[in-house]
N, C-alpha and C. Protein backbone atom coordinates (compact mmCIF):
# COMPACT_ATOMS: atom_id res chain seq x y z
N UNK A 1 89.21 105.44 147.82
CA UNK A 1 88.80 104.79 149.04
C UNK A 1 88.79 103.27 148.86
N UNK A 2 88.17 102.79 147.93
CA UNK A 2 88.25 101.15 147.39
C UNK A 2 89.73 100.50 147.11
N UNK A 3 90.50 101.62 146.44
CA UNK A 3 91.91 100.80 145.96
C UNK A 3 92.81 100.50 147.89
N UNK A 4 92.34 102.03 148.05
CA UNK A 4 92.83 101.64 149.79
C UNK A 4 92.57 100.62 150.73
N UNK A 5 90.95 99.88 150.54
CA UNK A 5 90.23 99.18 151.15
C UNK A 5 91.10 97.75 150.61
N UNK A 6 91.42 97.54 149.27
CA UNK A 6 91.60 96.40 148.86
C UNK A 6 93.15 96.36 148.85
N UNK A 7 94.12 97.58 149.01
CA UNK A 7 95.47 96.89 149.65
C UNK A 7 95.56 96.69 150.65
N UNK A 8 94.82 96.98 151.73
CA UNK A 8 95.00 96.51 152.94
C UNK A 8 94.13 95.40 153.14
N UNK A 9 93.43 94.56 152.18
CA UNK A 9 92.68 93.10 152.00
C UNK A 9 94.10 92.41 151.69
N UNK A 10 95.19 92.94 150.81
CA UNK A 10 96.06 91.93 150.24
C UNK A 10 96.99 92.01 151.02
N UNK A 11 97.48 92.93 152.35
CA UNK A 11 98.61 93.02 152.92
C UNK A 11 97.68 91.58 154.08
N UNK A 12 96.55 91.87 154.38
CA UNK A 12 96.15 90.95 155.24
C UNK A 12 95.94 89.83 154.85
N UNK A 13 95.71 89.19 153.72
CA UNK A 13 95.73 87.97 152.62
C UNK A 13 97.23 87.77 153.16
N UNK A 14 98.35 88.09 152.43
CA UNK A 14 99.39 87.99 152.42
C UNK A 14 99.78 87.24 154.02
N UNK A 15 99.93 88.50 154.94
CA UNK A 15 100.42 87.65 155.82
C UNK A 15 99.70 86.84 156.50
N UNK A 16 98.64 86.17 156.46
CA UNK A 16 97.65 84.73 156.21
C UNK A 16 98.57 83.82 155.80
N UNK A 17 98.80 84.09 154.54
CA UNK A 17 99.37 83.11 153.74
C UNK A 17 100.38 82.86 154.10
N UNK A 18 101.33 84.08 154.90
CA UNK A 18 102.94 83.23 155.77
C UNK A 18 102.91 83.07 156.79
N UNK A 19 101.62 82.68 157.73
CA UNK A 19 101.37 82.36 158.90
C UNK A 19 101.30 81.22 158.65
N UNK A 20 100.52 80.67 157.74
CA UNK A 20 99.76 79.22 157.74
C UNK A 20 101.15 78.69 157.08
N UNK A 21 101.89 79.10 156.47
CA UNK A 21 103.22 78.33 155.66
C UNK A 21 104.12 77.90 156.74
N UNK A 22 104.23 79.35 157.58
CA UNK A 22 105.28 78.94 159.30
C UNK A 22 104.68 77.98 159.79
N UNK A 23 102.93 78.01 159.64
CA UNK A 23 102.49 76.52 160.31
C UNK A 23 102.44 75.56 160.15
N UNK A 24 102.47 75.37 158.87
CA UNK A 24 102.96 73.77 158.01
C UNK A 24 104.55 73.42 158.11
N UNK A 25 105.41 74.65 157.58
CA UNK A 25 106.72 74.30 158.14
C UNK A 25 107.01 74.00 159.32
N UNK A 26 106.34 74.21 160.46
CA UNK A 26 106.67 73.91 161.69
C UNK A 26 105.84 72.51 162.01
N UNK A 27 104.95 71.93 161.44
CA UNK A 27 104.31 70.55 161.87
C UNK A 27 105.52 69.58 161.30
N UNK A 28 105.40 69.94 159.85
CA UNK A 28 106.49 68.84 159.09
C UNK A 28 107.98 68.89 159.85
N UNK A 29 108.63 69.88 160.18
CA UNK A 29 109.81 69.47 160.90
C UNK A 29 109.50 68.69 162.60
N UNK A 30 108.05 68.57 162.92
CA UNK A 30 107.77 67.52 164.12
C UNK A 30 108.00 66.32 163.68
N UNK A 31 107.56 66.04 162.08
CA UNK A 31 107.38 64.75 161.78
C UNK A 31 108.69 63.71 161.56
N UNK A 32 109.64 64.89 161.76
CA UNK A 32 111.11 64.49 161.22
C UNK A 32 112.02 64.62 161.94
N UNK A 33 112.99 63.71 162.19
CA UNK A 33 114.17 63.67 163.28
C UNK A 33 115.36 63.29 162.64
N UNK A 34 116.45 64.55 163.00
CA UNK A 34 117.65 64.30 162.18
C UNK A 34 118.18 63.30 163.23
N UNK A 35 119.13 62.37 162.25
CA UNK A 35 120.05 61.72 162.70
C UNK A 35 121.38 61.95 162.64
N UNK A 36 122.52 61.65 163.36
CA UNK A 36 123.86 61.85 162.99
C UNK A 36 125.14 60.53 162.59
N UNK A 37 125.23 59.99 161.69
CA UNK A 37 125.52 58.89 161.49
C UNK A 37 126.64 59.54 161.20
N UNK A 38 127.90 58.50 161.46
CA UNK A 38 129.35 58.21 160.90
C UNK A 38 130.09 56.98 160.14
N UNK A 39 129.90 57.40 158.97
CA UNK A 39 130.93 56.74 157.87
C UNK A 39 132.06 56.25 157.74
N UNK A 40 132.76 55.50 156.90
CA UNK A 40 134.25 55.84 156.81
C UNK A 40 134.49 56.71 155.43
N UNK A 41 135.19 57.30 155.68
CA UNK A 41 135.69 57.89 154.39
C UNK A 41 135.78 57.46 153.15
N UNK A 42 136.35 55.99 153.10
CA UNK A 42 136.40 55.45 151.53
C UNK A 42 134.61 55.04 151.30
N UNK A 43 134.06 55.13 152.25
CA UNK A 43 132.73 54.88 151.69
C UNK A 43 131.65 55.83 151.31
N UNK A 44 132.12 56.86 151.84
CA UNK A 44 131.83 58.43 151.24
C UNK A 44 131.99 58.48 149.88
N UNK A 45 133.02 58.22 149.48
CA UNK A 45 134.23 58.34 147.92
C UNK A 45 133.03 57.49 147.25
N UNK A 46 133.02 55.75 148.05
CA UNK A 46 132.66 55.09 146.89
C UNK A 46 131.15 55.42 146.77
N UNK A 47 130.36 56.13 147.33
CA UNK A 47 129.44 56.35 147.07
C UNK A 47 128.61 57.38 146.04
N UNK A 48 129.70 58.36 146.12
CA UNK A 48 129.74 59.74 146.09
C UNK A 48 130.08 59.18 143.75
N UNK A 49 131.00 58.28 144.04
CA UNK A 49 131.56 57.48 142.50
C UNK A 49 130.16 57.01 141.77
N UNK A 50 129.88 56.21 142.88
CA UNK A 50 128.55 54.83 142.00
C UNK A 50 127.19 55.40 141.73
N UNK A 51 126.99 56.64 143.14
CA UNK A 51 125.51 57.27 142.91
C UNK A 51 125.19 58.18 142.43
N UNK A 52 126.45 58.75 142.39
CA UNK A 52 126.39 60.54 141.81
C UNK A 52 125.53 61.57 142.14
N UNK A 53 124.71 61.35 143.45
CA UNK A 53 124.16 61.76 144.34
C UNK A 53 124.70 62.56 145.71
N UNK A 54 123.80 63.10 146.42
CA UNK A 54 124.42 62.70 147.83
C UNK A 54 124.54 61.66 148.83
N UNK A 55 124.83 61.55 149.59
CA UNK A 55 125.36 60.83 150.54
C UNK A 55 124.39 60.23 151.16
N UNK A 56 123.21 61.38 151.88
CA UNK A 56 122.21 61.45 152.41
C UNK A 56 121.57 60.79 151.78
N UNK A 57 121.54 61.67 150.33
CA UNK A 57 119.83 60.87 149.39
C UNK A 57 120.53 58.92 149.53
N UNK A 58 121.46 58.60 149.61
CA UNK A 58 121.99 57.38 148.69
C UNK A 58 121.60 56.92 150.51
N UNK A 59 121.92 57.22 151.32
CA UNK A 59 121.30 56.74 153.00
C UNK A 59 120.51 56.38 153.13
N UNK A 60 119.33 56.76 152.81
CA UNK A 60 117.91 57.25 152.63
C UNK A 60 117.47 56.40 151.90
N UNK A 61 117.98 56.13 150.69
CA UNK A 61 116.94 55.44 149.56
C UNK A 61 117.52 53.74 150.49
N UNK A 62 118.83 53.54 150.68
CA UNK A 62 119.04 52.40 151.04
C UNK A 62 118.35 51.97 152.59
N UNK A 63 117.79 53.14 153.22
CA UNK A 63 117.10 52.62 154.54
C UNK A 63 115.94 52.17 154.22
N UNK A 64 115.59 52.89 153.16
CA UNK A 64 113.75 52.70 152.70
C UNK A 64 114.07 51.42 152.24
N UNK A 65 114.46 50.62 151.46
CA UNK A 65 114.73 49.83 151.03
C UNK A 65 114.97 48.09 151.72
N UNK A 66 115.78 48.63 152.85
CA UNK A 66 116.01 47.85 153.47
C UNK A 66 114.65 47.64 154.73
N UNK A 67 113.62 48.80 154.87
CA UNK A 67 112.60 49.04 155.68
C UNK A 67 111.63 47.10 154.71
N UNK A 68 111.68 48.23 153.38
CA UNK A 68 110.43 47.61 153.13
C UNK A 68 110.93 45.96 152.77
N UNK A 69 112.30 45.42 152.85
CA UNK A 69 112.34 43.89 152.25
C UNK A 69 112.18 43.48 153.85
N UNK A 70 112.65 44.18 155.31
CA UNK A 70 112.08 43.97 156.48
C UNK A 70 110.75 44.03 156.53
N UNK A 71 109.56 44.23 155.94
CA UNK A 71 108.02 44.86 155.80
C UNK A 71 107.96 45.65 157.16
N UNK A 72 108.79 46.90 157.37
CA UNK A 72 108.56 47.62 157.98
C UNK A 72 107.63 48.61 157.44
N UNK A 73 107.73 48.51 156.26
CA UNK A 73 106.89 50.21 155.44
C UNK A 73 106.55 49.04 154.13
């Protein structure tokens, strides 16, 4: 009767725990707005050469960057 009592504590634990995760995943994608930017191609290449990264991350670090010598952030 107890082992019964306490899997149905962990099936209800459980989906707790992927309610509140759908609910954090769903605030953080409010906080965030994709953009769609266009490149040229050789600057894809040369980026893709110098950062050995992605594209995105190498976007990204150079917006932050350019935020904070603006003292935007």
């Amino acid at each position: 009767m107890a082992k019964k009592s306490f899997l149905q504590n962990i099936e209800k634990v459980k989906s707790s725990a992927a309610m509140s995760e759908r609910e954090e995943s769903a605030k953080s994608d409010k906080e965030k707005k994709k953009k769609l930017i266009t490149i040229p191609t050789q600057w894809e290449e040369k980026i893709r050469e110098y950062h050995g990264g992605t594209v995105s991350a190498y976007i990204l670090i150079a917006l932050q960057e350019r935020m904070q010598r603006d003292g935007l952030i």
